[in-house]
PDB file of N, CA and C in Angstrom:
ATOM      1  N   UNK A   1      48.127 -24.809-219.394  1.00  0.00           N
ATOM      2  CA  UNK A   1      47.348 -24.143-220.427  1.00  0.00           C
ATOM      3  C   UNK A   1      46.235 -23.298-219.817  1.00  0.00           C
ATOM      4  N   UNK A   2      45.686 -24.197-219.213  1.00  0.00           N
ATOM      5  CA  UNK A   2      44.412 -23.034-218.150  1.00  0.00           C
ATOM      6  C   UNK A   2      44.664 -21.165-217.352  1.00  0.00           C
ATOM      7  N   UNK A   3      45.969 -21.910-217.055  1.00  0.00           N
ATOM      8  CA  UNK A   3      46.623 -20.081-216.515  1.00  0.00           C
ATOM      9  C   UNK A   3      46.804 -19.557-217.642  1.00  0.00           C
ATOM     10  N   UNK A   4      47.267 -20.166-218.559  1.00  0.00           N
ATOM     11  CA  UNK A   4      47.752 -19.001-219.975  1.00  0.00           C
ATOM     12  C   UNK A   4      46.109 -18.299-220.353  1.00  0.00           C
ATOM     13  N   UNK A   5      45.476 -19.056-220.357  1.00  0.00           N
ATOM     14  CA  UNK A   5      44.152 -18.684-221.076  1.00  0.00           C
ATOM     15  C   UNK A   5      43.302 -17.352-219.798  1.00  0.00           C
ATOM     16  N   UNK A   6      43.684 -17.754-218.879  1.00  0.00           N
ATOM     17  CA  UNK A   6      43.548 -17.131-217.691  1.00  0.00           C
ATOM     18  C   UNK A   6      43.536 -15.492-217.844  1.00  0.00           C
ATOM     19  N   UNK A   7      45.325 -15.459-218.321  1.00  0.00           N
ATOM     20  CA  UNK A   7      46.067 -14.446-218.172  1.00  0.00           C
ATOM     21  C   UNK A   7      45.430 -13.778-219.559  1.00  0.00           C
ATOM     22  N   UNK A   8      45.422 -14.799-220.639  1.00  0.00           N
ATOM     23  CA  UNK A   8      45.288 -14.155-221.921  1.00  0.00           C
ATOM     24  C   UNK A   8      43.576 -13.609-221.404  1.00  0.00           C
ATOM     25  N   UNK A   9      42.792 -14.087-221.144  1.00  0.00           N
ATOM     26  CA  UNK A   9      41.578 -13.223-220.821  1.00  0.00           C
ATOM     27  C   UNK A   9      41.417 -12.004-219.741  1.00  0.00           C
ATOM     28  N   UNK A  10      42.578 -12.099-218.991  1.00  0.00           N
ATOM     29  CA  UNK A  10      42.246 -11.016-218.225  1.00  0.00           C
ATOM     30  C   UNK A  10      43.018  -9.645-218.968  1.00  0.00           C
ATOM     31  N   UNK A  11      43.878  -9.773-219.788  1.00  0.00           N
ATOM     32  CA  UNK A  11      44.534  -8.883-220.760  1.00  0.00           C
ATOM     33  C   UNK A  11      43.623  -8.605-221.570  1.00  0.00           C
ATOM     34  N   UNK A  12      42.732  -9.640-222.018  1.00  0.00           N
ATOM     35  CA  UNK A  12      41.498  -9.043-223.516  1.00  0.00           C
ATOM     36  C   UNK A  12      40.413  -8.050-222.139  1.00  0.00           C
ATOM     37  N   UNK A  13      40.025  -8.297-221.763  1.00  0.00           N
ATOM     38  CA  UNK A  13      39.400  -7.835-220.947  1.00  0.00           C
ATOM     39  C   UNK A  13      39.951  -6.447-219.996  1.00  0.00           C
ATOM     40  N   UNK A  14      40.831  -6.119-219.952  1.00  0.00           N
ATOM     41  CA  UNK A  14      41.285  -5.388-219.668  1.00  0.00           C
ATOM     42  C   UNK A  14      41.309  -4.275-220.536  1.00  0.00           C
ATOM     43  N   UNK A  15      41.758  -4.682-222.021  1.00  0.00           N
ATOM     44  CA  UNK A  15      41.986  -4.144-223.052  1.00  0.00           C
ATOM     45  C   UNK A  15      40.267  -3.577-223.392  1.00  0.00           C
ATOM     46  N   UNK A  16      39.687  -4.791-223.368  1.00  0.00           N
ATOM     47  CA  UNK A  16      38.778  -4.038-224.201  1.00  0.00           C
ATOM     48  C   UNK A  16      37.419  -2.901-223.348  1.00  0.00           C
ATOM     49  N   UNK A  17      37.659  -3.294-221.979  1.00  0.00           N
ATOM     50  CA  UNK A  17      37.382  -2.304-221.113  1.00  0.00           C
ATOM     51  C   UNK A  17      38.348  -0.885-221.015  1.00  0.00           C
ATOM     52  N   UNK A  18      39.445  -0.621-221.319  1.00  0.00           N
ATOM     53  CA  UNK A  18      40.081   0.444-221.660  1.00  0.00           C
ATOM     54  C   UNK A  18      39.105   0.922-223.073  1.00  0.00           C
ATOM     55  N   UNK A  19      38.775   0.541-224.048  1.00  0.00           N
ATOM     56  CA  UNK A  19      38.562   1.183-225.607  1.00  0.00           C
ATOM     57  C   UNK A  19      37.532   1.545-225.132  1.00  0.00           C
ATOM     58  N   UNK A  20      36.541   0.635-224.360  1.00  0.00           N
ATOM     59  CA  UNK A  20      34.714   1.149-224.528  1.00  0.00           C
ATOM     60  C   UNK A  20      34.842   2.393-223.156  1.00  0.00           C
ATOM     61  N   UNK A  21      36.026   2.368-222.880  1.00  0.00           N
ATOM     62  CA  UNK A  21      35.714   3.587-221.732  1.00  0.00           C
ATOM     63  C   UNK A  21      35.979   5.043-222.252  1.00  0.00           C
ATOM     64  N   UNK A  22      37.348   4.800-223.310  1.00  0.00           N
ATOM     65  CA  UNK A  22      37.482   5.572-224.199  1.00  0.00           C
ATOM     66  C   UNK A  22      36.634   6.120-225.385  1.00  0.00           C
ATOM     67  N   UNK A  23      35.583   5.160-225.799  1.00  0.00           N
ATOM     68  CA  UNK A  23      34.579   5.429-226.953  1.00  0.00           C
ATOM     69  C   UNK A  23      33.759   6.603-226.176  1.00  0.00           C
ATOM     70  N   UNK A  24      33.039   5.904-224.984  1.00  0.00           N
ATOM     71  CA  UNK A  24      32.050   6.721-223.726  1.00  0.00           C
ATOM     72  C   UNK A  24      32.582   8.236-223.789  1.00  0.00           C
ATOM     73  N   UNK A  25      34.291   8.391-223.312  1.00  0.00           N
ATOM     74  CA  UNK A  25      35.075   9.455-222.969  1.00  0.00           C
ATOM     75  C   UNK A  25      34.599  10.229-224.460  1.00  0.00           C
ATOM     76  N   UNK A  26      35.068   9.534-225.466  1.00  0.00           N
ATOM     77  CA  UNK A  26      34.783  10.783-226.892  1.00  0.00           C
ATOM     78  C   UNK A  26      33.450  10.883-227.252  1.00  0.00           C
ATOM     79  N   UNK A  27      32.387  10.570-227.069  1.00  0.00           N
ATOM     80  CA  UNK A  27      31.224  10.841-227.382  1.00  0.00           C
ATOM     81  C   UNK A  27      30.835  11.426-226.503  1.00  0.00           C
ATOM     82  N   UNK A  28      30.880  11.676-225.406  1.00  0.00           N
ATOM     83  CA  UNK A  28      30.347  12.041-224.763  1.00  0.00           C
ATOM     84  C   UNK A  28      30.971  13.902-224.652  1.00  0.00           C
ATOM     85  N   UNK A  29      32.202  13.617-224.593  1.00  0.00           N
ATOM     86  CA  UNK A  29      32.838  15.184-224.784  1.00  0.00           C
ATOM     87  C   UNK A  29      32.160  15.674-226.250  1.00  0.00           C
ATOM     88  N   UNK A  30      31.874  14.470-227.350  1.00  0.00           N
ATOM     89  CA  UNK A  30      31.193  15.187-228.268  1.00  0.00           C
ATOM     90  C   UNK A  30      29.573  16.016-227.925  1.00  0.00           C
ATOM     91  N   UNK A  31      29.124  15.244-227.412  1.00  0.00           N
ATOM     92  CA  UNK A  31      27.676  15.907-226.655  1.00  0.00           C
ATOM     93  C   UNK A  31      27.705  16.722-226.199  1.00  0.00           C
ATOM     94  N   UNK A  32      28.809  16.976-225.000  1.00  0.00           N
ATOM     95  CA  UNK A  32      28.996  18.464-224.840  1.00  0.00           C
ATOM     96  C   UNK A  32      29.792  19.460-225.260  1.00  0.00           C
ATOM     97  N   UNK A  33      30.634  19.284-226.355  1.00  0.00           N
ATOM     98  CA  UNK A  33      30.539  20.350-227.464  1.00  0.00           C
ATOM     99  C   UNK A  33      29.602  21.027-227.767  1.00  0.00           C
ATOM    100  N   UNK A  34      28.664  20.025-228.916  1.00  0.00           N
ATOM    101  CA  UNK A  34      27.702  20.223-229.192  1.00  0.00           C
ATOM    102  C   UNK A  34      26.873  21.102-228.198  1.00  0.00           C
ATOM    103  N   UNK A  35      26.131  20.711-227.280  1.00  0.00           N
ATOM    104  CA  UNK A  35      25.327  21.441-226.635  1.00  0.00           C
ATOM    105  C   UNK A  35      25.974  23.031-226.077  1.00  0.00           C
ATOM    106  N   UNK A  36      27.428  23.084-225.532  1.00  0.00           N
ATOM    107  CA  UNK A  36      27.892  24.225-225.659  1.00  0.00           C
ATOM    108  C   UNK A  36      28.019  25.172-226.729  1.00  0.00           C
ATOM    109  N   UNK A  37      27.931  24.698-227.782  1.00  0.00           N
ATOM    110  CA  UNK A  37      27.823  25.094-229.027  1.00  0.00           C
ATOM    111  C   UNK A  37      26.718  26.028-229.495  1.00  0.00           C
ATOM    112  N   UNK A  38      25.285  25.321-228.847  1.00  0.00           N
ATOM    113  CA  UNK A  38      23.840  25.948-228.890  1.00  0.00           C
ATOM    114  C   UNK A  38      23.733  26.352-227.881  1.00  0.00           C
ATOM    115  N   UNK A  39      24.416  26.322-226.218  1.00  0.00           N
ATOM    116  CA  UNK A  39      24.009  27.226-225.166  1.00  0.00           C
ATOM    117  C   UNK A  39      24.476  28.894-226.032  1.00  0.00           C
ATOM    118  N   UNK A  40      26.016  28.917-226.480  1.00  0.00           N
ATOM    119  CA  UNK A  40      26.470  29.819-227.113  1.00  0.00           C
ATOM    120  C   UNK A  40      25.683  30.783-227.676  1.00  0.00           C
ATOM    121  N   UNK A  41      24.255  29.993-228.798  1.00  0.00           N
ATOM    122  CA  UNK A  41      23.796  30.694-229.616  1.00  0.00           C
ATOM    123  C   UNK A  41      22.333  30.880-228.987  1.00  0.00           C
ATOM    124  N   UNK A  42      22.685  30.799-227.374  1.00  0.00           N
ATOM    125  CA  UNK A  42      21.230  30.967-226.266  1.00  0.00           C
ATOM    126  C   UNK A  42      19.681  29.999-226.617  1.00  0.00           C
ATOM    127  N   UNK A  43      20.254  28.964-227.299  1.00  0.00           N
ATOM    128  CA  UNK A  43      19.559  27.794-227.255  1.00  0.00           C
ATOM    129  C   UNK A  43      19.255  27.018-226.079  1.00  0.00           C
ATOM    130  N   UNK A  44      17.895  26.728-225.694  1.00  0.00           N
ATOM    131  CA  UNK A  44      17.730  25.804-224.015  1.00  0.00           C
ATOM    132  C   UNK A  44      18.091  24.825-225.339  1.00  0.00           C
ATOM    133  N   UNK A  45      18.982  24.186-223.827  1.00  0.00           N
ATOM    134  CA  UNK A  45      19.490  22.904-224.470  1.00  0.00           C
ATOM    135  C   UNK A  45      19.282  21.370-222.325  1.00  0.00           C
ATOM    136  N   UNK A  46      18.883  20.683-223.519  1.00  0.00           N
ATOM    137  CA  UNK A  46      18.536  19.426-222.177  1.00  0.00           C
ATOM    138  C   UNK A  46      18.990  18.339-222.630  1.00  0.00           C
ATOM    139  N   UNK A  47      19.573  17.511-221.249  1.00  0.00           N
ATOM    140  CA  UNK A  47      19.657  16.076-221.551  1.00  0.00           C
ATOM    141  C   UNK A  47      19.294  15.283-220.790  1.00  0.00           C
ATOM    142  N   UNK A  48      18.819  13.753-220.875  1.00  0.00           N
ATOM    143  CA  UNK A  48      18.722  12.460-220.217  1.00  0.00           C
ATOM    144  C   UNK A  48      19.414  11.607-220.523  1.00  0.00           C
ATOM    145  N   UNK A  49      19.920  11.564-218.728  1.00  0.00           N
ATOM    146  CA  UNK A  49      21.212  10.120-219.378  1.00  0.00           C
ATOM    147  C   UNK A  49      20.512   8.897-219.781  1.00  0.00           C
ATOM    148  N   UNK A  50      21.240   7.984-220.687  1.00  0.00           N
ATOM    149  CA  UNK A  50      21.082   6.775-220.364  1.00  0.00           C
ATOM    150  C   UNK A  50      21.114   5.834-219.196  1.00  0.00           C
ATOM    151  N   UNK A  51      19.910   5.418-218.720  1.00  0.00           N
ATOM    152  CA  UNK A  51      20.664   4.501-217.213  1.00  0.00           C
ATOM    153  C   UNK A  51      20.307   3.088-217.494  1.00  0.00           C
ATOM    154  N   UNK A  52      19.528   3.072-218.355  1.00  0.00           N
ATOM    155  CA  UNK A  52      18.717   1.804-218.545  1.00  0.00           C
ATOM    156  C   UNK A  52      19.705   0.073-219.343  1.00  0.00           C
ATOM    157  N   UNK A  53      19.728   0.365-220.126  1.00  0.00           N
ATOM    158  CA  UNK A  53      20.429  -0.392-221.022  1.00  0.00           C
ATOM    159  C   UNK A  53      22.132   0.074-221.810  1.00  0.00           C
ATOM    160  N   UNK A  54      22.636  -0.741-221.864  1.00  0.00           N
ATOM    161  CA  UNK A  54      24.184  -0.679-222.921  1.00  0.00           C
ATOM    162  C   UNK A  54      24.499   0.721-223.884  1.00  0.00           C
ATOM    163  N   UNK A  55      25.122   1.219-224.117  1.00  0.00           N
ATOM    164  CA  UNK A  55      24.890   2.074-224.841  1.00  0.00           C
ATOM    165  C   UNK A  55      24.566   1.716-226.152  1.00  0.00           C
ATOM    166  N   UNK A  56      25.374   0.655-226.830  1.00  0.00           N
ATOM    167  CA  UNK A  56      25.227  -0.070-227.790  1.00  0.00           C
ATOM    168  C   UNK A  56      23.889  -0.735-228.061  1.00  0.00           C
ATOM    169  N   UNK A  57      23.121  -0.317-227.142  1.00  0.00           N
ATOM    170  CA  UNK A  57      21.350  -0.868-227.133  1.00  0.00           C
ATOM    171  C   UNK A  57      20.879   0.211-227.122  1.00  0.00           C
ATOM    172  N   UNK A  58      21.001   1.244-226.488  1.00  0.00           N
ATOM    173  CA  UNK A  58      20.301   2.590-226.333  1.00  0.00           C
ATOM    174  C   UNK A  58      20.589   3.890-226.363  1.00  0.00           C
ATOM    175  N   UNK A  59      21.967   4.163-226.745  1.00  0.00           N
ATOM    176  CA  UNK A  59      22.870   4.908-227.324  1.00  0.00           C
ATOM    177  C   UNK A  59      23.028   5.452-225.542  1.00  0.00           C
ATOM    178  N   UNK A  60      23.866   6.725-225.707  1.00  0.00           N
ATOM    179  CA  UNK A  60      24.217   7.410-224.492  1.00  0.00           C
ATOM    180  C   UNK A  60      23.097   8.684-223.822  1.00  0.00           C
ATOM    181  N   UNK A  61      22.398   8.755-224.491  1.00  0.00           N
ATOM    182  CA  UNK A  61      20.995   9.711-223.619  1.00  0.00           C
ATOM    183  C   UNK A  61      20.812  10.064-224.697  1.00  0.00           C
ATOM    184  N   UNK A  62      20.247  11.063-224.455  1.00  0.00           N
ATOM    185  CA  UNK A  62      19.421  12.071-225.281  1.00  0.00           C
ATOM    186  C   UNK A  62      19.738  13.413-225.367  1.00  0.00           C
ATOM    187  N   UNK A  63      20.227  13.741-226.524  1.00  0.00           N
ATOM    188  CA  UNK A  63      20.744  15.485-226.187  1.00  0.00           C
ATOM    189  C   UNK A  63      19.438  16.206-226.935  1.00  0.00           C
ATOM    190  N   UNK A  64      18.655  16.933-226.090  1.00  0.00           N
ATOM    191  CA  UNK A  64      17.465  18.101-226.925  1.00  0.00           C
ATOM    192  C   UNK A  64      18.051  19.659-227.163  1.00  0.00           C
ATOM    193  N   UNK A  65      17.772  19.910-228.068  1.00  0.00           N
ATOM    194  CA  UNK A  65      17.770  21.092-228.463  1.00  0.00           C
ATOM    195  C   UNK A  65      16.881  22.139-228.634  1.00  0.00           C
ATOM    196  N   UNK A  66      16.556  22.960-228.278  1.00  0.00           N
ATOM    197  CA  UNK A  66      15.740  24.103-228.960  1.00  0.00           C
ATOM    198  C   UNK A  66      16.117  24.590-230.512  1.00  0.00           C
ATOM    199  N   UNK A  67      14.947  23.877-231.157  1.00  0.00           N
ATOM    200  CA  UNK A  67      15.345  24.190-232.574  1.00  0.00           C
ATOM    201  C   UNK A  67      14.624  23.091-233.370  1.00  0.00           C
ATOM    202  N   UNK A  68      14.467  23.484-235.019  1.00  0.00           N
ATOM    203  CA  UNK A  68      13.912  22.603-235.752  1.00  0.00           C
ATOM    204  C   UNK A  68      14.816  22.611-236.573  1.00  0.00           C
ATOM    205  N   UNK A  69      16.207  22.220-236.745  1.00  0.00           N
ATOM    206  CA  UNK A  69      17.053  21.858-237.211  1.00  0.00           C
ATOM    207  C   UNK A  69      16.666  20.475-237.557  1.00  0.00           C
ATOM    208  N   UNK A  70      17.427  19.843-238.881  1.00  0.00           N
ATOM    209  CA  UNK A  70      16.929  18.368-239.336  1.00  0.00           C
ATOM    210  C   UNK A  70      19.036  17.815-238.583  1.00  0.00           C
ATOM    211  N   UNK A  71      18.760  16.932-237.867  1.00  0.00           N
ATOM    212  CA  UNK A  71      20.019  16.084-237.256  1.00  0.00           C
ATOM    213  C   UNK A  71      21.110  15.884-238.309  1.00  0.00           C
ATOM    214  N   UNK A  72      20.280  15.465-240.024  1.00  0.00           N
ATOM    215  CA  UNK A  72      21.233  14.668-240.677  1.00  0.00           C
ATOM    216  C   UNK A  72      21.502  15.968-241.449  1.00  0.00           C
ATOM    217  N   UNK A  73      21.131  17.468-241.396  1.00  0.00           N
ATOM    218  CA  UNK A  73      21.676  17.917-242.031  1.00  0.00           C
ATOM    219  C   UNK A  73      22.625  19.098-241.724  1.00  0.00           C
ATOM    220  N   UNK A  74      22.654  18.733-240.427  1.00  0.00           N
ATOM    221  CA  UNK A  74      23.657  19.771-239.821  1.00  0.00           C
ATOM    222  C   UNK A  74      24.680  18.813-238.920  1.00  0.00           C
ATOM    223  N   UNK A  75      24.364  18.063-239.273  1.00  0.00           N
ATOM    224  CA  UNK A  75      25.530  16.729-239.098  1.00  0.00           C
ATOM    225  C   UNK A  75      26.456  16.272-239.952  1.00  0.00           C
ATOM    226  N   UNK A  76      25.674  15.891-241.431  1.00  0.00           N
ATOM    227  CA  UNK A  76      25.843  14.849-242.223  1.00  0.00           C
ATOM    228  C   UNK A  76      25.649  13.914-241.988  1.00  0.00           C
ATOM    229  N   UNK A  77      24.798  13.590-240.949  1.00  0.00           N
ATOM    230  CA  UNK A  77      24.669  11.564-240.139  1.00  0.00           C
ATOM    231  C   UNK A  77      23.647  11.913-239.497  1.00  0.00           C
ATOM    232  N   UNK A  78      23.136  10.858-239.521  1.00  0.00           N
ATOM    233  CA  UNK A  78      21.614  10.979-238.259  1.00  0.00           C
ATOM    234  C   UNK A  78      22.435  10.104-237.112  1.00  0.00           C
ATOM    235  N   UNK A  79      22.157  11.182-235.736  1.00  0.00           N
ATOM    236  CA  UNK A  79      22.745  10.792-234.714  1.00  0.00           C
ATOM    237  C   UNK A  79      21.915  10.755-233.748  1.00  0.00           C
ATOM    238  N   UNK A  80      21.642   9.353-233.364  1.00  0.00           N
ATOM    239  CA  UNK A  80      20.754   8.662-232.793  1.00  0.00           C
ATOM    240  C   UNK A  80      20.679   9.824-231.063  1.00  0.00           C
ATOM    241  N   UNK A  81      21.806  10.013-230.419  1.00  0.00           N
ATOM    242  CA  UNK A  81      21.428  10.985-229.437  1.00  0.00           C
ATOM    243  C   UNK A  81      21.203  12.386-229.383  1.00  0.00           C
ATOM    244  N   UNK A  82      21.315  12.880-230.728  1.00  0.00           N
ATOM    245  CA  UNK A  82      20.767  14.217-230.489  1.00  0.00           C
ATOM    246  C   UNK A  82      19.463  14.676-231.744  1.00  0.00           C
ATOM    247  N   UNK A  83      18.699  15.276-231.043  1.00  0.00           N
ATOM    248  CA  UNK A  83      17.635  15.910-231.659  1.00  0.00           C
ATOM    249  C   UNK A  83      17.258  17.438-231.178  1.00  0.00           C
ATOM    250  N   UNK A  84      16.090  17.909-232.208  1.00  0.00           N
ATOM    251  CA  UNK A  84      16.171  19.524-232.546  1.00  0.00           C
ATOM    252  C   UNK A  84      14.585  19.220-232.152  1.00  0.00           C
ATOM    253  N   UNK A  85      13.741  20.141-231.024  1.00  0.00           N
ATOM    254  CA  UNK A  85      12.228  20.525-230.805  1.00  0.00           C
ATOM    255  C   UNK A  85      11.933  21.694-230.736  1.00  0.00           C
ATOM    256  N   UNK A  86      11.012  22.382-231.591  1.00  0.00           N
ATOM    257  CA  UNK A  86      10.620  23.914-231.209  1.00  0.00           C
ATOM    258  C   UNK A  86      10.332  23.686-230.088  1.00  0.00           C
ATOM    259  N   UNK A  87       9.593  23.145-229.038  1.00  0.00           N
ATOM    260  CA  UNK A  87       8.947  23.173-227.837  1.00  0.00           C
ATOM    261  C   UNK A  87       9.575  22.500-226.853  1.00  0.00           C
ATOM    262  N   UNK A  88      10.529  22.966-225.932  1.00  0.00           N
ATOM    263  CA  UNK A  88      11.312  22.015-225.125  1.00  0.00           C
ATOM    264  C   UNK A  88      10.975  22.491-223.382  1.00  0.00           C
ATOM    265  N   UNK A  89       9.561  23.093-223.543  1.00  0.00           N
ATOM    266  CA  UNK A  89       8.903  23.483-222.341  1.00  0.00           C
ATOM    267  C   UNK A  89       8.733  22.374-221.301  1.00  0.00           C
ATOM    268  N   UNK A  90       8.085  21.526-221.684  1.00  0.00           N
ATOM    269  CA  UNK A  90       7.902  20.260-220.667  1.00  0.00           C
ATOM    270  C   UNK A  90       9.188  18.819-220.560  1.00  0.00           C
ATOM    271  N   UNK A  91      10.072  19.376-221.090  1.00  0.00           N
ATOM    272  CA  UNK A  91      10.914  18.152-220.983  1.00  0.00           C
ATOM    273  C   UNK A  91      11.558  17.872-219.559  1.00  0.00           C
ATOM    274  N   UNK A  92      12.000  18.868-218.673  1.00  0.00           N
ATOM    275  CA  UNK A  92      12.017  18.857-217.240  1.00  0.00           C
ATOM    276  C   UNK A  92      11.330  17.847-216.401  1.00  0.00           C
ATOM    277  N   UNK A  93       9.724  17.804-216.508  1.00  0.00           N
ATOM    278  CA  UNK A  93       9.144  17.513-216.459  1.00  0.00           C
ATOM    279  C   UNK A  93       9.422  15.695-216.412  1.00  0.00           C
ATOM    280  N   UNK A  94       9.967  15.650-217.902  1.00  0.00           N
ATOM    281  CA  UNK A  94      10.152  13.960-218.519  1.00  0.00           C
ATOM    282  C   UNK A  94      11.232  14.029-217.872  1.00  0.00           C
ATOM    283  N   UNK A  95      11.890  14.291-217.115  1.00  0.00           N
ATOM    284  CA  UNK A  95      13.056  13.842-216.300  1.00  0.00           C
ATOM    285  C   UNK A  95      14.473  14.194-216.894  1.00  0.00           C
ATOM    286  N   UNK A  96      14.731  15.454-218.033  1.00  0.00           N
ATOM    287  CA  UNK A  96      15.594  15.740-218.474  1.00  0.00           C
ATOM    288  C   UNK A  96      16.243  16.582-217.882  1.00  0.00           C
ATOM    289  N   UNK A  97      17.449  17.095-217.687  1.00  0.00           N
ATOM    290  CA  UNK A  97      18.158  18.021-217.061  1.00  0.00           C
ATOM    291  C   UNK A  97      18.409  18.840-218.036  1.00  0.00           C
ATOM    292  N   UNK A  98      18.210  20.306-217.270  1.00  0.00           N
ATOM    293  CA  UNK A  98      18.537  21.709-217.805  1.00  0.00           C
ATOM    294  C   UNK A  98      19.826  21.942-217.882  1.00  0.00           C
ATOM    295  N   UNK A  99      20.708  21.882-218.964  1.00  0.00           N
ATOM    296  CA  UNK A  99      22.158  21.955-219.549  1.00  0.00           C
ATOM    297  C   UNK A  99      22.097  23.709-219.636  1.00  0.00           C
ATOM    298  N   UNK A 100      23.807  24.037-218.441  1.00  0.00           N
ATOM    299  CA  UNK A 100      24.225  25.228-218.755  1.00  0.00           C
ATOM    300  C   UNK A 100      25.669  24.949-218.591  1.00  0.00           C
ATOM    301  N   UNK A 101      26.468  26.142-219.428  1.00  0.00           N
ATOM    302  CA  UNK A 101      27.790  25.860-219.440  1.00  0.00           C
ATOM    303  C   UNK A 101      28.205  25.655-218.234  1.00  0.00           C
ATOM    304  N   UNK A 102      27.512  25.607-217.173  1.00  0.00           N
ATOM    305  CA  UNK A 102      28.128  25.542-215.581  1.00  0.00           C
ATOM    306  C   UNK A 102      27.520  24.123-215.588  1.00  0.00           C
ATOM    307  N   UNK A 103      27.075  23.675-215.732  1.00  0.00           N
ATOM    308  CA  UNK A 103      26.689  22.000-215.769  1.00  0.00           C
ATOM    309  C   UNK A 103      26.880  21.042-216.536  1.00  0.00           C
ATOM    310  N   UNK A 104      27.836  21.428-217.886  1.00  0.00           N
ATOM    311  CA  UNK A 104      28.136  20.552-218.957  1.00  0.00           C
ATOM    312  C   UNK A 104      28.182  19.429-218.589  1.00  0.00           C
ATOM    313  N   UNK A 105      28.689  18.235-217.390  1.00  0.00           N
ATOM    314  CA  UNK A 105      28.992  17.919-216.763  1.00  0.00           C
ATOM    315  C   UNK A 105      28.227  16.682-216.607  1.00  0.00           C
ATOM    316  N   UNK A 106      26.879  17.640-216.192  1.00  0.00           N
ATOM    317  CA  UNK A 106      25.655  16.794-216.226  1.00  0.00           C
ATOM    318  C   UNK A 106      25.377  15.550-217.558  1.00  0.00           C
ATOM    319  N   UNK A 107      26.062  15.916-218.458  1.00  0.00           N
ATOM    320  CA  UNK A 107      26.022  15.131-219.708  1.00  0.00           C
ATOM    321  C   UNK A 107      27.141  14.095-219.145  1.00  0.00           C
ATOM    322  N   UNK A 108      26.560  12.630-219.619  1.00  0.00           N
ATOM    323  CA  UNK A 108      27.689  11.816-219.089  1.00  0.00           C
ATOM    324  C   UNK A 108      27.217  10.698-219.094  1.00  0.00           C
ATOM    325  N   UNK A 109      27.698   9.487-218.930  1.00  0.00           N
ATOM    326  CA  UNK A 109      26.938   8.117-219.206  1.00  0.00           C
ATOM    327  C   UNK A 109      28.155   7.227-218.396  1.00  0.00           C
ATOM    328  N   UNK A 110      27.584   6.005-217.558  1.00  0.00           N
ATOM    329  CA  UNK A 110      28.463   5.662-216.653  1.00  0.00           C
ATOM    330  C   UNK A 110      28.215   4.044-217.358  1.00  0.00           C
ATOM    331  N   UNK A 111      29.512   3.845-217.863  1.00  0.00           N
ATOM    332  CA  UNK A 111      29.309   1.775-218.455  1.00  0.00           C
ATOM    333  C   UNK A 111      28.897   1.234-216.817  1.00  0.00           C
ATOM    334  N   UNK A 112      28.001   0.290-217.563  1.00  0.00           N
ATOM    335  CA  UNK A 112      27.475  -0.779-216.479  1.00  0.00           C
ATOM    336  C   UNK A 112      28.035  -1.916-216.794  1.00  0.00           C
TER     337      UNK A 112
END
């Protein structure tokens, strides 16, 4: 019985490390849509990864925008990683990276 349970956990585990790598994979290509979306319309656009905590604790970074757009209404959802600032002068500064279509890339979140 011990090997079965063995086997059966290394299959759940397997499994469910495949989905959360896949969740990471689509949100994250969603982020950089998005931000390609507003480089497009010559929006500075910045991000900070998450390094700290789970995503499920602290979502996947932070996508900034240039803009005072409201999240939930050019969404339909308030989405915990992206937000709209007229002033995105000093965010460099806070340790955010300068997003250009040559760096989309830079957006990305690595499971711990």
């Amino acid at each position: 019985m011990g090997h079965e349970l063995k086997d059966l956990w290394a299959k759940t585990d397997a499994r469910v490390s495949s989905l959360e790598q896949e969740i990471v994979d689509t949100f994250i290509n969603f982020l950089r849509e998005v931000a390609k979306h507003y480089l497009q319309q010559g929006r500075l656009v910045y991000f900070r990864e998450n390094t700290v905590v789970h995503y499920g604790e602290g979502g996947f970074g932070e996508l900034t925008i240039e803009g005072n757009e409201d999240v939930c209404e050019v969404f339909g959802d308030y989405i915990y990683e992206v937000n709209f600032e007229p002033d995105v002068a000093t965010l460099a500064q806070q340790g955010y990276t300068l997003i250009t279509e040559a760096n989309l890339e830079s957006i990305r979140y690595v499971l711990r």
